[in-house]
PDB file of N, CA and C in Angstrom:
ATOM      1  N   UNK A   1      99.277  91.509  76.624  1.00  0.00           N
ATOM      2  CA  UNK A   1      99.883  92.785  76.950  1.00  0.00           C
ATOM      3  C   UNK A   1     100.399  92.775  78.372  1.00  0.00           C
ATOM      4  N   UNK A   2      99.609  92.226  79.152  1.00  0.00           N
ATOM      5  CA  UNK A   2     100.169  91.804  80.524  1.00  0.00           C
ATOM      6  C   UNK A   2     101.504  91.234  80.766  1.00  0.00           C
ATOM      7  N   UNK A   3     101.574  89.889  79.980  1.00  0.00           N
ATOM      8  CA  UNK A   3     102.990  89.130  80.382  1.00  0.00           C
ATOM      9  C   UNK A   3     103.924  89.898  79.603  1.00  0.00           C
ATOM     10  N   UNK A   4     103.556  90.880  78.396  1.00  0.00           N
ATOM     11  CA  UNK A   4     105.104  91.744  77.992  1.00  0.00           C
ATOM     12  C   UNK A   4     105.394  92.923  79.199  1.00  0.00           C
ATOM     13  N   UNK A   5     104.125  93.349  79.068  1.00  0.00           N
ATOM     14  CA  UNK A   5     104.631  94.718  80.001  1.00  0.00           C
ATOM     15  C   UNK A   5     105.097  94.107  81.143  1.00  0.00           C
ATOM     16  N   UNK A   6     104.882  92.877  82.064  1.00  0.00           N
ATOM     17  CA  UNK A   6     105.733  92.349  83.182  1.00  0.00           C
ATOM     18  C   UNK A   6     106.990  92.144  82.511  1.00  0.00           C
ATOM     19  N   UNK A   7     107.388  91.862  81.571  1.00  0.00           N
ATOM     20  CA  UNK A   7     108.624  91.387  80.880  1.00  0.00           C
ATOM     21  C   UNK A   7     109.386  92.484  80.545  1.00  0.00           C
ATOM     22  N   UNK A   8     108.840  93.593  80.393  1.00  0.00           N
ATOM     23  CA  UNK A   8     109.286  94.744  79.741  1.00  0.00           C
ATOM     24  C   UNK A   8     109.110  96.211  80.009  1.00  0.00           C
ATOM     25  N   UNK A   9     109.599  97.270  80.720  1.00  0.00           N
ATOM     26  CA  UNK A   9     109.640  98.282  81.170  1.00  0.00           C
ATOM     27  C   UNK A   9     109.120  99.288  80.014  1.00  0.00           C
ATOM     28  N   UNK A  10     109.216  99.124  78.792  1.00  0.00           N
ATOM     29  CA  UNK A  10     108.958  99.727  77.944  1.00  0.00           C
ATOM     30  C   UNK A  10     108.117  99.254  76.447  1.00  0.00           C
ATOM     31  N   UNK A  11     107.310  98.571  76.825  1.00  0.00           N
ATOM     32  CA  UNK A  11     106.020  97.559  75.905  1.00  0.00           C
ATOM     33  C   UNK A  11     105.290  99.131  74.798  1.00  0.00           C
ATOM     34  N   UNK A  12     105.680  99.102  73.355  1.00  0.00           N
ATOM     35  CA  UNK A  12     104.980 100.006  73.003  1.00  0.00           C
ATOM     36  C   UNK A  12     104.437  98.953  71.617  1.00  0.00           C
ATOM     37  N   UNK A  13     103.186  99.569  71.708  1.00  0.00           N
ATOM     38  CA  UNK A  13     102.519  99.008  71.146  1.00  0.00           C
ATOM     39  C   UNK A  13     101.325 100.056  70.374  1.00  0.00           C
ATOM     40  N   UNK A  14     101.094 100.295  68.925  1.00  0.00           N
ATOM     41  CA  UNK A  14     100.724 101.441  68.254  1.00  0.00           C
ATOM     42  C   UNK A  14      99.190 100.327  67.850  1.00  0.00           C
ATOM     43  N   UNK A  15      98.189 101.617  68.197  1.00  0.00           N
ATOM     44  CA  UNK A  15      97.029 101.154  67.863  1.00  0.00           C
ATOM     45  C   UNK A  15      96.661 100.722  66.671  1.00  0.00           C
ATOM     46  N   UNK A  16      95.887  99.834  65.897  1.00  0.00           N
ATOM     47  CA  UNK A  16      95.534  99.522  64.509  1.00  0.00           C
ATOM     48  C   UNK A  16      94.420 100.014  64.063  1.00  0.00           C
ATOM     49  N   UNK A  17      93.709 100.707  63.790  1.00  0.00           N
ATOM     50  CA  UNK A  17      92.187 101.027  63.536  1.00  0.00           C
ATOM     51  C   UNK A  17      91.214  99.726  63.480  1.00  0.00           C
ATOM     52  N   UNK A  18      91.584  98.526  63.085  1.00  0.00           N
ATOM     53  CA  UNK A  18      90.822  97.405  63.241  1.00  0.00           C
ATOM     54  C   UNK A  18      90.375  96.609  64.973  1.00  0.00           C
ATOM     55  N   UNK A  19      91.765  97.508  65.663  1.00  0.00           N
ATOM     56  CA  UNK A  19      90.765  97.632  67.194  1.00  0.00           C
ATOM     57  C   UNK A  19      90.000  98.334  67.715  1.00  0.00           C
ATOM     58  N   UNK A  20      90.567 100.004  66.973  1.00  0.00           N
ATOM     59  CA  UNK A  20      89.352 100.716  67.149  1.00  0.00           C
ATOM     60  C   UNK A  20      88.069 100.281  66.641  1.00  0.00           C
ATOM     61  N   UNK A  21      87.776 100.476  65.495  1.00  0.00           N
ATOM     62  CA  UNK A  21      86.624  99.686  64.689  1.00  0.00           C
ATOM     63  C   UNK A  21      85.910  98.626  65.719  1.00  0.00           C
ATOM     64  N   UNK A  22      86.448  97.708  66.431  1.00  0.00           N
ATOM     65  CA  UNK A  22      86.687  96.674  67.456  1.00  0.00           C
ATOM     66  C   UNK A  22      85.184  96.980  68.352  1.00  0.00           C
ATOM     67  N   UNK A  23      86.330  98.140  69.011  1.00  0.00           N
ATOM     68  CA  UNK A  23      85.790  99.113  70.545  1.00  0.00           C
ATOM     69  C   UNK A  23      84.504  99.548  69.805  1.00  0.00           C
ATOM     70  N   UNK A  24      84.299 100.169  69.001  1.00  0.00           N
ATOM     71  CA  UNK A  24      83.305 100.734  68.756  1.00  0.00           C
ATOM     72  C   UNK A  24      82.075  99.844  68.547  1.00  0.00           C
ATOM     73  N   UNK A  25      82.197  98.869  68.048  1.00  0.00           N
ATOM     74  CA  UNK A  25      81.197  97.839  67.177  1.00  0.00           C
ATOM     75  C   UNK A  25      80.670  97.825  69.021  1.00  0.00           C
ATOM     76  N   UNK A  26      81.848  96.673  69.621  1.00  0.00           N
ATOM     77  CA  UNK A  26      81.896  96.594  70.654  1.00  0.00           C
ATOM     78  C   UNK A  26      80.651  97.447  71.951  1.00  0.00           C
ATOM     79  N   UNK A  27      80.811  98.614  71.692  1.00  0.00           N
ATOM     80  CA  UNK A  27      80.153  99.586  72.169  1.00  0.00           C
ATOM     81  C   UNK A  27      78.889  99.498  72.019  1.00  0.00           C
ATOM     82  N   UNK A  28      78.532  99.559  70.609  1.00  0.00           N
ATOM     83  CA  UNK A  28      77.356  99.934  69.932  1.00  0.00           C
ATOM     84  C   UNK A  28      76.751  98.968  70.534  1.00  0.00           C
ATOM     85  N   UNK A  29      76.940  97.115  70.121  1.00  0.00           N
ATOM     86  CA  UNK A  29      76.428  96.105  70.773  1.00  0.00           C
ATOM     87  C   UNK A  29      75.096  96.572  72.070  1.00  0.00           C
ATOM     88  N   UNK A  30      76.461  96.620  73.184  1.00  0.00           N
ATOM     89  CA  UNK A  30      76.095  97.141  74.539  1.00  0.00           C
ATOM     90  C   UNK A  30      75.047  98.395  74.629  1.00  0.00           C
ATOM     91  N   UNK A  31      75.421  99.304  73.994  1.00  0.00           N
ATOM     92  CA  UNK A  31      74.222 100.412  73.813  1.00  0.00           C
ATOM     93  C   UNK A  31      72.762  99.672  73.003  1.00  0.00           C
ATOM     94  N   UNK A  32      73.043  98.991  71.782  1.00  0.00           N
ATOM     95  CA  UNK A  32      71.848  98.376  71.301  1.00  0.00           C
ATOM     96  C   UNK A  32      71.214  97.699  72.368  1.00  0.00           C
ATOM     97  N   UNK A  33      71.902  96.647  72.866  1.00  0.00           N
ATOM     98  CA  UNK A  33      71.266  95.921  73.893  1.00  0.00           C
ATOM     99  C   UNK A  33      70.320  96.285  74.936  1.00  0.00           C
ATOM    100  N   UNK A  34      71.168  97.420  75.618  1.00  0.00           N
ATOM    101  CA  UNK A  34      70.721  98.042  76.508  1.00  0.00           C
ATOM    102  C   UNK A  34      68.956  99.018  76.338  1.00  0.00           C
ATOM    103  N   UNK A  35      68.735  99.477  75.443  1.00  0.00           N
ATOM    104  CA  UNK A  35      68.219 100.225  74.547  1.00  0.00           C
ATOM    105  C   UNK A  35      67.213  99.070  73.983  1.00  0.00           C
ATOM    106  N   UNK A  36      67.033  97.931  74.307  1.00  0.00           N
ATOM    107  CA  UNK A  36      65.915  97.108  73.501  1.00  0.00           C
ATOM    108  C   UNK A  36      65.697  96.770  72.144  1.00  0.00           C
ATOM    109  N   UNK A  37      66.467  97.478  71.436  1.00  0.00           N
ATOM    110  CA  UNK A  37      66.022  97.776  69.672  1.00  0.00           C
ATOM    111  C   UNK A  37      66.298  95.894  69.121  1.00  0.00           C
ATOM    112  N   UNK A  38      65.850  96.206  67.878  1.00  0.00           N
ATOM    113  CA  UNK A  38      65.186  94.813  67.286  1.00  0.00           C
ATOM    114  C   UNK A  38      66.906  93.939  67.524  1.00  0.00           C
ATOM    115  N   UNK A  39      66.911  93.145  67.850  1.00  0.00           N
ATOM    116  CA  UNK A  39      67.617  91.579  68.306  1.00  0.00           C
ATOM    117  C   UNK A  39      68.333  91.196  66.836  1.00  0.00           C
ATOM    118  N   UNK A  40      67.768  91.250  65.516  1.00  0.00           N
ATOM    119  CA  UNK A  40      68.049  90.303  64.340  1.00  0.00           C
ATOM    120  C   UNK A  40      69.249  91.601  64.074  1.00  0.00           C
ATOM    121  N   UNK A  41      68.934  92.834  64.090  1.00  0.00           N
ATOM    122  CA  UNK A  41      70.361  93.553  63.592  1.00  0.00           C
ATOM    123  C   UNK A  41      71.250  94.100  64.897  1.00  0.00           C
ATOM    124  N   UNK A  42      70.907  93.373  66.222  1.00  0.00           N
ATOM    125  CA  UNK A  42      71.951  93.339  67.162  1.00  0.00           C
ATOM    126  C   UNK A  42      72.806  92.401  66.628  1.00  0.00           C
ATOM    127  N   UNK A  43      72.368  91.242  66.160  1.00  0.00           N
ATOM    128  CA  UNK A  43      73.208  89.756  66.114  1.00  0.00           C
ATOM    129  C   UNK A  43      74.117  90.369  65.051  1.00  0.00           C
ATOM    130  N   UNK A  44      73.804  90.505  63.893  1.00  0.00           N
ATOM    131  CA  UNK A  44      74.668  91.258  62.726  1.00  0.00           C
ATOM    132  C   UNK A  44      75.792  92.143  63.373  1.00  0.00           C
ATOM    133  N   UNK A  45      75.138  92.993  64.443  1.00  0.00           N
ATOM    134  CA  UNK A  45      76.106  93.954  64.564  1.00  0.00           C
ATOM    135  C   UNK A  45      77.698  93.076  65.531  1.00  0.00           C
ATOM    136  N   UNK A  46      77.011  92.201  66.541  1.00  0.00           N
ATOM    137  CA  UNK A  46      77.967  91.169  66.998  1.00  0.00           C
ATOM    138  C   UNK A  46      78.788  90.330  66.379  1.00  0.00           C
ATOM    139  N   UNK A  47      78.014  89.871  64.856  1.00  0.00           N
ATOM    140  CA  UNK A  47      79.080  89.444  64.163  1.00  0.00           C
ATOM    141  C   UNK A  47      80.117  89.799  64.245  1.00  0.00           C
ATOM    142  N   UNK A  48      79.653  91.470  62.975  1.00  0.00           N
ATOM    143  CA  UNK A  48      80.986  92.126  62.838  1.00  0.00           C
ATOM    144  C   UNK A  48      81.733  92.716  63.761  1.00  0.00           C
ATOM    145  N   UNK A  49      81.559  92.781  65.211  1.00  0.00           N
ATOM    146  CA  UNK A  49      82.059  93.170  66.145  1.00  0.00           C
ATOM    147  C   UNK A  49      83.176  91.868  66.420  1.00  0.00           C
ATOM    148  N   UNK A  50      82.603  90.688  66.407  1.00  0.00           N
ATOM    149  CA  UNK A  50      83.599  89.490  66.325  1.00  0.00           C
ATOM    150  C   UNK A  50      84.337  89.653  65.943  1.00  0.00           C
ATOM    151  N   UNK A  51      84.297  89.750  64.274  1.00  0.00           N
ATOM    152  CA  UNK A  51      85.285  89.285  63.791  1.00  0.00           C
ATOM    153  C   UNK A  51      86.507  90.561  63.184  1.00  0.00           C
ATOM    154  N   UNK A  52      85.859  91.984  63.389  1.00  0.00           N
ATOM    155  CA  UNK A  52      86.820  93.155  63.735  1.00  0.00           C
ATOM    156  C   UNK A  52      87.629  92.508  65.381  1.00  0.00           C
ATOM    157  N   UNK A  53      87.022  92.344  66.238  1.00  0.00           N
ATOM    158  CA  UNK A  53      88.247  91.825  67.260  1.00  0.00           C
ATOM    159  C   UNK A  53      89.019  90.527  67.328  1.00  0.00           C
ATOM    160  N   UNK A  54      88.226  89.725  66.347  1.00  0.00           N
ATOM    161  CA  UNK A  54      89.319  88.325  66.100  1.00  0.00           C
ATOM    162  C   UNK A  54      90.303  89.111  65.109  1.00  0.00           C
ATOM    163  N   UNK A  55      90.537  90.158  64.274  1.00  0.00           N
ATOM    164  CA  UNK A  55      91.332  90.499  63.352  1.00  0.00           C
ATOM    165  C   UNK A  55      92.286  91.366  63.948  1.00  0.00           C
ATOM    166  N   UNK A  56      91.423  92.015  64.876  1.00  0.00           N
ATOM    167  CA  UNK A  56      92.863  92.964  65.761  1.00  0.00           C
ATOM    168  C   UNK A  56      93.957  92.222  66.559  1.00  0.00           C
ATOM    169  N   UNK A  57      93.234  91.100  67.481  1.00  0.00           N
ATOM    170  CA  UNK A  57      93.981  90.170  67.985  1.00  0.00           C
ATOM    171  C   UNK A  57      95.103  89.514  67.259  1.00  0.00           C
ATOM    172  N   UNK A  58      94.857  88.906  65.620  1.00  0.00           N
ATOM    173  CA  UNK A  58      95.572  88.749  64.582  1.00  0.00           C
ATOM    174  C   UNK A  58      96.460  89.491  64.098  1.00  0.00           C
ATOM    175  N   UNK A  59      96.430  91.150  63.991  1.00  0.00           N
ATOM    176  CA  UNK A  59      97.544  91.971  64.370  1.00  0.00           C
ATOM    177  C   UNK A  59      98.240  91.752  65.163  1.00  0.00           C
ATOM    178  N   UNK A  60      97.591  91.820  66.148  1.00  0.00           N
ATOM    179  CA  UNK A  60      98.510  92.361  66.994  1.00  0.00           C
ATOM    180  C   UNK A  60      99.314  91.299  67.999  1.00  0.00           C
ATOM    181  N   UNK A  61      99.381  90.270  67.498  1.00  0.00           N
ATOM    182  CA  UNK A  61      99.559  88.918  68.249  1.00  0.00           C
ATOM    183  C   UNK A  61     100.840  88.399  67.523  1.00  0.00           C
ATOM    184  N   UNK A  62     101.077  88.996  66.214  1.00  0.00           N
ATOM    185  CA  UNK A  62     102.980  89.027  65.864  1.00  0.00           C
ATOM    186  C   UNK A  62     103.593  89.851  66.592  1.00  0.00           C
ATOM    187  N   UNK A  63     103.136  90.803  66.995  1.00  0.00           N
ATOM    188  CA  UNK A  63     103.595  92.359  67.180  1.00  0.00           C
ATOM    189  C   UNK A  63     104.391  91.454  68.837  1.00  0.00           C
ATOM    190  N   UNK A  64     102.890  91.506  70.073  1.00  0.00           N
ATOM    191  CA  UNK A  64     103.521  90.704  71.049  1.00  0.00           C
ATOM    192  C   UNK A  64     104.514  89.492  71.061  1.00  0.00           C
ATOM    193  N   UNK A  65     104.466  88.574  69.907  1.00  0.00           N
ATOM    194  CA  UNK A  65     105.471  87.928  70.211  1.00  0.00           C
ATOM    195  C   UNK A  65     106.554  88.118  70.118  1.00  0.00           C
ATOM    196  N   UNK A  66     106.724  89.200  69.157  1.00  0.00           N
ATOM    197  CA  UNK A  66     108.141  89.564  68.630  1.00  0.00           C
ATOM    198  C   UNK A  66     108.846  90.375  70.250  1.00  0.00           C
ATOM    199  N   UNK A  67     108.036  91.076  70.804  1.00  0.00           N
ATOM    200  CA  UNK A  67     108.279  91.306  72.019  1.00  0.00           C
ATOM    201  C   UNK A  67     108.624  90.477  72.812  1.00  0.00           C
ATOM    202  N   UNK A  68     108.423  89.234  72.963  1.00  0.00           N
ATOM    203  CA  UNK A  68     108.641  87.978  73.948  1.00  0.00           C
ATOM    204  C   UNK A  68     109.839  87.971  73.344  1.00  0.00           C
ATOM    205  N   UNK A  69     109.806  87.323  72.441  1.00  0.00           N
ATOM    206  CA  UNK A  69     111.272  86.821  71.486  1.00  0.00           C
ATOM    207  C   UNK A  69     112.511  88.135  71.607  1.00  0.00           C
ATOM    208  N   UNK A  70     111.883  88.840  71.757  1.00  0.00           N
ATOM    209  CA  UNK A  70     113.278  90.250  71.817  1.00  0.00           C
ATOM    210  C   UNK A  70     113.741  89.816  73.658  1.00  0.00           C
ATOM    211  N   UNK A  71     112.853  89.868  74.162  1.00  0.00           N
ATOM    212  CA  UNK A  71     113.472  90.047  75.680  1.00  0.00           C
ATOM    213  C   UNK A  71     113.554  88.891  76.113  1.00  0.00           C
ATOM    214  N   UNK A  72     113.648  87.094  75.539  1.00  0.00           N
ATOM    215  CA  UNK A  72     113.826  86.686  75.549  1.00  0.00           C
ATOM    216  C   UNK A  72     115.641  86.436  75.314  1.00  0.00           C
ATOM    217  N   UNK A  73     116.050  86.797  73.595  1.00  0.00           N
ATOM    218  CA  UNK A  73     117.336  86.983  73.660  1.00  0.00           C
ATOM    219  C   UNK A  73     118.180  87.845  73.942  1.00  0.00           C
ATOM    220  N   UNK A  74     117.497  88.703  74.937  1.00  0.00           N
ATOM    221  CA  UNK A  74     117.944  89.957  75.636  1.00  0.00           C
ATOM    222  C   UNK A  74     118.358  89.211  77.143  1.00  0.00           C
ATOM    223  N   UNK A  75     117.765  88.068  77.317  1.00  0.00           N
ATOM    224  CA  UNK A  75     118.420  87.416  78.558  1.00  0.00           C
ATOM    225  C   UNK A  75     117.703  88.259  79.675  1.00  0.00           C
ATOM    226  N   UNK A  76     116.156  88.379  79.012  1.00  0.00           N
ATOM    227  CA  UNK A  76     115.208  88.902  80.197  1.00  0.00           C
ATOM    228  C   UNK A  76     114.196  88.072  81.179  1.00  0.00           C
ATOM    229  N   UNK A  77     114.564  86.804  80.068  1.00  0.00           N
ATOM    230  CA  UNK A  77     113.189  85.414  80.465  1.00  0.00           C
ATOM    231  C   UNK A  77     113.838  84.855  81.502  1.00  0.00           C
ATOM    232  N   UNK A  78     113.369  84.541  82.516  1.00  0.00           N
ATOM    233  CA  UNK A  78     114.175  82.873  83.539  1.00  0.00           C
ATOM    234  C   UNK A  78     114.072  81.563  82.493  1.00  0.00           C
ATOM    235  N   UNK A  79     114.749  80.737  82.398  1.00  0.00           N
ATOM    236  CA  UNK A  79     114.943  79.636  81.771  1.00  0.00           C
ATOM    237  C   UNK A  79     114.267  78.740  82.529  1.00  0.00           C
ATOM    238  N   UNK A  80     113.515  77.946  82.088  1.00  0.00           N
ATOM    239  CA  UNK A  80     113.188  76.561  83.220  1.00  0.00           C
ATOM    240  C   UNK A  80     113.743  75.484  82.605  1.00  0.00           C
TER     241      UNK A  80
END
């Protein structure tokens, strides 16, 4: 998201619920952790926290390139 929005004045990019889902797992983790509770259904919960953010990344990782590739033949890239 960094190298488009440097590339691009106007980077829009619409949330997927599989990042929300993401954030949240995400969350919970950190609150479980924090909070001591039993370890064997933290790990579970990290799984699926994984692999909800390996799947958002998977969204959303056509989405950015297609962004590169637009302001690319928009004659926005330096050439090396």
């Amino acid at each position: 998201m960094v190298l488009v929005g440097a590339m691009s004045n106007a980077a829009q990019v619409r949330p997927h619920w599989t990042g929300k889902v993401a954030t949240v797992l995400q969350m919970s983790c950190v609150v479980w952790a924090l909070l001591k509770w039993d370890t064997h259904w933290l790990f579970w919960l990290a799984v699926a926290a994984t692999g909800f953010t390996a799947l958002s990344g998977l969204i959303y990782l056509p989405a950015g390139l297609a962004m590169v590739r637009a302001k690319a033949h928009a004659g926005g890239l330096p050439r090396t």
